[in-house]
N, C-alpha and C. Protein backbone atom coordinates (compact mmCIF):
# COMPACT_ATOMS: atom_id res chain seq x y z
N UNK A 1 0.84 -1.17 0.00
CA UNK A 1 0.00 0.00 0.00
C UNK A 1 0.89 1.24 0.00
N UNK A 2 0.46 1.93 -0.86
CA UNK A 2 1.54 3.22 -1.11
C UNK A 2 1.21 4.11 0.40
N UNK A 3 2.31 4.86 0.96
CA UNK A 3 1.88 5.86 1.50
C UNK A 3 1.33 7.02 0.94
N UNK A 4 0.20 7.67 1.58
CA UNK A 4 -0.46 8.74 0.93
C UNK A 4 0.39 10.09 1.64
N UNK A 5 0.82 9.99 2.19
CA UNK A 5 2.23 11.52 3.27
C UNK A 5 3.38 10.92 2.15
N UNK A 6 3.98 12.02 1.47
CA UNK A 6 5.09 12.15 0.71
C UNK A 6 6.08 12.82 1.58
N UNK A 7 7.49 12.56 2.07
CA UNK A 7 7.99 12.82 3.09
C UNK A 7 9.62 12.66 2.36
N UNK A 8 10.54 13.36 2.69
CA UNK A 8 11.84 13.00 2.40
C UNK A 8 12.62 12.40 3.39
N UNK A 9 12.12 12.39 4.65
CA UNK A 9 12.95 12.31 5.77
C UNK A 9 12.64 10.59 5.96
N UNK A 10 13.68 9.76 6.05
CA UNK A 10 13.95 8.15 6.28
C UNK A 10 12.79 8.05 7.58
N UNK A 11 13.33 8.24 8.43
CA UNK A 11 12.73 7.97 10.29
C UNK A 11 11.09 7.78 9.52
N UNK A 12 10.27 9.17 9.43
CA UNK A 12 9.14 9.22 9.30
C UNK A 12 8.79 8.41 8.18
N UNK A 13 8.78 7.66 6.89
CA UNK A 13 8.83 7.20 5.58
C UNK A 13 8.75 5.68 6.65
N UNK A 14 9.77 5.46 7.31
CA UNK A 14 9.76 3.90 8.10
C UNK A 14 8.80 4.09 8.82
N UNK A 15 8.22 4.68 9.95
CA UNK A 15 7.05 4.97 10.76
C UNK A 15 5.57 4.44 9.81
N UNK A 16 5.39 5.11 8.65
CA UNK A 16 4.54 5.21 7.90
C UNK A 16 4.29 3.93 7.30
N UNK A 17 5.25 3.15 6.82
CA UNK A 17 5.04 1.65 6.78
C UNK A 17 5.06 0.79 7.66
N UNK A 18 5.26 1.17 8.65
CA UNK A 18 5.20 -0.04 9.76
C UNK A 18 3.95 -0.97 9.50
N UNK A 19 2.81 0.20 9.46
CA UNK A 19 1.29 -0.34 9.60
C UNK A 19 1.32 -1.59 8.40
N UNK A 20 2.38 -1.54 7.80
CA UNK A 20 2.28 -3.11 6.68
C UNK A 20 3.26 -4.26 7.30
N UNK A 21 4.09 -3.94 8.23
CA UNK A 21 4.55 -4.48 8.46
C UNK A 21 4.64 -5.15 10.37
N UNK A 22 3.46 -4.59 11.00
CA UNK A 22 3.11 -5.22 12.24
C UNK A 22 1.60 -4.71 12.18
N UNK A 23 1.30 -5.71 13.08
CA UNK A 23 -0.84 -5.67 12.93
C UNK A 23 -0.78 -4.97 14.47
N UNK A 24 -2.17 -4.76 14.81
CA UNK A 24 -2.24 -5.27 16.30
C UNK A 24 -3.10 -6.62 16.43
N UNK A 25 -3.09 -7.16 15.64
CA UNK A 25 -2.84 -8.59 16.37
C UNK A 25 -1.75 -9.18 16.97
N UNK A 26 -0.46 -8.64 16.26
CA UNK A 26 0.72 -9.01 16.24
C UNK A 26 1.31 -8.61 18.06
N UNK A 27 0.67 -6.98 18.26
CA UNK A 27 0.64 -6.96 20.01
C UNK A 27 -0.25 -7.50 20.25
N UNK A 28 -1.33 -8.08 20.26
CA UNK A 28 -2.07 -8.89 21.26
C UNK A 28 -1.16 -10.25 21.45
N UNK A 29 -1.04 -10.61 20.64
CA UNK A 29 -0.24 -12.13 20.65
C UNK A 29 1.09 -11.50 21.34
N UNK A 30 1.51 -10.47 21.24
CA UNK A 30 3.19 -10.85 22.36
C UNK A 30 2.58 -10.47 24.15
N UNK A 31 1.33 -9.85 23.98
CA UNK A 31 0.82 -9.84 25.25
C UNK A 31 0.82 -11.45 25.80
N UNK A 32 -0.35 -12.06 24.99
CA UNK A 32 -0.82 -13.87 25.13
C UNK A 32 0.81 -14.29 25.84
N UNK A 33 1.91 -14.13 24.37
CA UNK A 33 2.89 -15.11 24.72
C UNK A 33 3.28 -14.65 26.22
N UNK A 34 3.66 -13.37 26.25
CA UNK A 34 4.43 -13.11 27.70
C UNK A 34 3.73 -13.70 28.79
N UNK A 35 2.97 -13.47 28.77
CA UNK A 35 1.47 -13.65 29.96
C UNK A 35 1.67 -15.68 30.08
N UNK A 36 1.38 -16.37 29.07
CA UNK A 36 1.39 -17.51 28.54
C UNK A 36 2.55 -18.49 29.69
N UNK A 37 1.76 -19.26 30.63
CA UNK A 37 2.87 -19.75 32.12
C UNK A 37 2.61 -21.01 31.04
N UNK A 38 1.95 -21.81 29.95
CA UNK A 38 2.69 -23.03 28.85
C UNK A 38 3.86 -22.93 28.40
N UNK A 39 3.80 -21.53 27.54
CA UNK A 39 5.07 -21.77 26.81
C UNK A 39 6.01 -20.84 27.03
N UNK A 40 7.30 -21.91 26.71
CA UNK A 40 8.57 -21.27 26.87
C UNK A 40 9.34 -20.18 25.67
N UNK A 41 9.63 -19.68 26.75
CA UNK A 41 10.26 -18.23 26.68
C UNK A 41 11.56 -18.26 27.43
N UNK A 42 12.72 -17.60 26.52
CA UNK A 42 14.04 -17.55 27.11
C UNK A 42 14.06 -16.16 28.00
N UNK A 43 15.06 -15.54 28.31
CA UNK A 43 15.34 -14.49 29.36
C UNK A 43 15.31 -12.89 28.34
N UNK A 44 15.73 -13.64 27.36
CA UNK A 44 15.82 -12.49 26.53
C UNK A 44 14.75 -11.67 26.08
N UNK A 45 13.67 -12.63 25.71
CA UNK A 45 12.06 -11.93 25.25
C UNK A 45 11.57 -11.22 26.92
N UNK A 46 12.19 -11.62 27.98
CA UNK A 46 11.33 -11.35 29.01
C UNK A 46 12.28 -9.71 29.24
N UNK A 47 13.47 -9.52 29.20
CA UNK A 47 14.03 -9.06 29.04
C UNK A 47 14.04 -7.11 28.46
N UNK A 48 13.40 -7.79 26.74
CA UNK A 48 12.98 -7.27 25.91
C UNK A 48 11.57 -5.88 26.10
N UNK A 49 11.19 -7.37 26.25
CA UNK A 49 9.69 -6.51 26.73
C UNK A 49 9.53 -5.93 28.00
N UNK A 50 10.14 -6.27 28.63
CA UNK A 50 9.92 -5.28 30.72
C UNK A 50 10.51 -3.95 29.99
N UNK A 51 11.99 -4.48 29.39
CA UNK A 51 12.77 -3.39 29.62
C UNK A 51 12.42 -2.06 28.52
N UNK A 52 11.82 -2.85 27.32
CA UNK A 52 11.12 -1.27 26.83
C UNK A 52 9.97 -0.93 27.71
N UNK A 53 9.13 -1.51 28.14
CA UNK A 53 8.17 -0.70 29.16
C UNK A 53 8.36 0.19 29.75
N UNK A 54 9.90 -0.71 30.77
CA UNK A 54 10.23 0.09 31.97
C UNK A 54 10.93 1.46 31.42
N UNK A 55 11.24 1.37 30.18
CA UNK A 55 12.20 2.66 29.46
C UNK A 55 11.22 3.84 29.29
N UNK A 56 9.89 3.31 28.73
CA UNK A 56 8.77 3.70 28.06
C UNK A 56 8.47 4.80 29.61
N UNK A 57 7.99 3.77 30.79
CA UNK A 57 6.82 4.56 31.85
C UNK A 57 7.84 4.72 32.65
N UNK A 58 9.20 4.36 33.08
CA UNK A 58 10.00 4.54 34.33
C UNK A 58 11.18 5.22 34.21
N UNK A 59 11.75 5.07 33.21
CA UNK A 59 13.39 5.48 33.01
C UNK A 59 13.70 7.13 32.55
N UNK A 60 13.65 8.09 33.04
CA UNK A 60 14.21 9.17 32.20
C UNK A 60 14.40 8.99 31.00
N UNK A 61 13.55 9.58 30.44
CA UNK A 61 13.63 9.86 28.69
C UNK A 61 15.17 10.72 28.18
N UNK A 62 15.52 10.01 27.20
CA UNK A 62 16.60 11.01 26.50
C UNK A 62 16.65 12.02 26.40
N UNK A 63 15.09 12.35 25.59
CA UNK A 63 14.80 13.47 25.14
C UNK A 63 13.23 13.62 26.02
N UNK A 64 13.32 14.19 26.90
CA UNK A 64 11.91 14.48 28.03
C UNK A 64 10.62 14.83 27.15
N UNK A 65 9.48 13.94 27.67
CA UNK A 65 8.33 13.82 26.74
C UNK A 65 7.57 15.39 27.02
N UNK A 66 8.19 16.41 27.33
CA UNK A 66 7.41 17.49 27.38
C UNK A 66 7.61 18.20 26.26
N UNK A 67 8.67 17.72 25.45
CA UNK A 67 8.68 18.99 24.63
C UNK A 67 8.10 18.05 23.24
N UNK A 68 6.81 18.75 23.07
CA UNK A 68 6.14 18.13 22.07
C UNK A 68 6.58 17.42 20.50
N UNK A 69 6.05 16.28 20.31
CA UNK A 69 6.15 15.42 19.16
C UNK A 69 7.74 14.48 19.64
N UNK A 70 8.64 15.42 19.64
CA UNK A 70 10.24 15.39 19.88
C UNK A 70 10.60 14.25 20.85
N UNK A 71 9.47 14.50 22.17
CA UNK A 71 9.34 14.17 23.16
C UNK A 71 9.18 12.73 23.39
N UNK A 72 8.35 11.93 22.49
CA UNK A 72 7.57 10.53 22.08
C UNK A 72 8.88 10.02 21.03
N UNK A 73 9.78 10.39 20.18
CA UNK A 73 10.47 9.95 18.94
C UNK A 73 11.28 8.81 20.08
N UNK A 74 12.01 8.92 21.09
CA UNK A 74 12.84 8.13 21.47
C UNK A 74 12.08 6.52 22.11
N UNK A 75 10.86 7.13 23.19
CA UNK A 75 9.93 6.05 23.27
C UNK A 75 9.68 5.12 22.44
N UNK A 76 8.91 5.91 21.03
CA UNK A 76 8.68 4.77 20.04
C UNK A 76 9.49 4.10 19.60
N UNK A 77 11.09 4.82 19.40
CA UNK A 77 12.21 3.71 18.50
C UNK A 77 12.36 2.52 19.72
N UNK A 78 12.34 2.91 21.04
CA UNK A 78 12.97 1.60 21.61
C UNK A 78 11.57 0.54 21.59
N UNK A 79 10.59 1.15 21.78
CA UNK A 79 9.11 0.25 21.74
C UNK A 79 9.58 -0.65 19.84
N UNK A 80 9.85 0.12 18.84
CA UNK A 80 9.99 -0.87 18.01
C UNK A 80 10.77 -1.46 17.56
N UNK A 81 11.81 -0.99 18.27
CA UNK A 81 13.24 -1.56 18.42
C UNK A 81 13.01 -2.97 18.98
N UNK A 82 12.50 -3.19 20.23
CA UNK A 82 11.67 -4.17 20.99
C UNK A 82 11.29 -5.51 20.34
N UNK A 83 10.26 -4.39 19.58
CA UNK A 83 8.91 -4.97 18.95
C UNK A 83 9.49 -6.04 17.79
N UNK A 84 10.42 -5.35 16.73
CA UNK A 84 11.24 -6.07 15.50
C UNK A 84 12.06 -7.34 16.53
N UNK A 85 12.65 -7.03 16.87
CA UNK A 85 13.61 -8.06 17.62
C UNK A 85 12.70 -8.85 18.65
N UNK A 86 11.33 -8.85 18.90
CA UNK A 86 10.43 -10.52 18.77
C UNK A 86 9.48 -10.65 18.38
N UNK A 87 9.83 -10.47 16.91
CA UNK A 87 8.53 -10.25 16.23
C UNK A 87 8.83 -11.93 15.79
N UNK A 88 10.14 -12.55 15.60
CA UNK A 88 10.41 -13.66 15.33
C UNK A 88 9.75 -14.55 16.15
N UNK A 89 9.59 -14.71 17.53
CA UNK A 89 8.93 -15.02 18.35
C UNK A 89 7.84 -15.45 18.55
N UNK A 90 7.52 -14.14 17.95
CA UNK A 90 5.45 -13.40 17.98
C UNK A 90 5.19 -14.26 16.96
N UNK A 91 5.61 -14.55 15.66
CA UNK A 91 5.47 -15.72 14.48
C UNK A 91 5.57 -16.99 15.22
N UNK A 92 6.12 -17.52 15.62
CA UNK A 92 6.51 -18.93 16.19
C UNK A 92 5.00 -19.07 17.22
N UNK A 93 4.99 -18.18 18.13
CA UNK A 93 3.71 -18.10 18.91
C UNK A 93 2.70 -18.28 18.34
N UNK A 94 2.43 -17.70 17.11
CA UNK A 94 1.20 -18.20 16.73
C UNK A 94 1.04 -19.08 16.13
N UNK A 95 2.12 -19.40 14.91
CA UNK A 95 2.53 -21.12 14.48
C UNK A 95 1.73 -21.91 15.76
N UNK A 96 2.46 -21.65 16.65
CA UNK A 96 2.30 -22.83 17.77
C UNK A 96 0.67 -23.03 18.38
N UNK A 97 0.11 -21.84 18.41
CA UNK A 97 -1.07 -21.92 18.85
C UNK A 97 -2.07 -22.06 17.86
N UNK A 98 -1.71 -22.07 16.80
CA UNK A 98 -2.82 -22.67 15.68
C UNK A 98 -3.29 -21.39 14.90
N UNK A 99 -2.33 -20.11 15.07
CA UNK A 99 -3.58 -19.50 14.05
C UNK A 99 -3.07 -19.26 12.94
């Protein structure tokens, strides 16, 4: 799907496709897996996911979420920084659970 925002800048152009390239199904299912006391999970996915949270709601921001738009850019890269690195995972999870 083409983007309809014509943009020169890389960062925002990647933002804009994400939506083809993760669902939110794709977060509901890494919710399931984490949550999920069946299946195994190494240290690393557990890891992964606290620690962008905890970056997200606990940790001093790089760049402090007050100063508008600017404020959110560092949040989101580590949330999909996160997100890419178990998304491999998030596939296998659902392999496994049948859908």
């Amino acid at each position: 799907m083409d983007n309809p925002i014509k943009t020169n800048n890389k960062f925002l152009n990647y933002l804009f496709h994400l939506k083809d390239k993760y669902t939110i199904e794709d977060v509901k299912y890494l919710f399931k897996m984490i949550f999920d006391k069946h299946y195994k999970k190494d240290i690393k996915t557990y890891l992964l996911f606290f620690g962008a949270l905890a970056y997200v709601f606990i940790v001093p921001d790089l760049i402090p979420d007050i100063i508008p738009i600017f404020g959110l850019i560092d949040d989101i890269t580590i949330i999909l920084f996160a997100f890419s690195l178990l998304k491999k995972e998030i596939d296998k999870y659902k392999l496994e659970k049948g859908k």
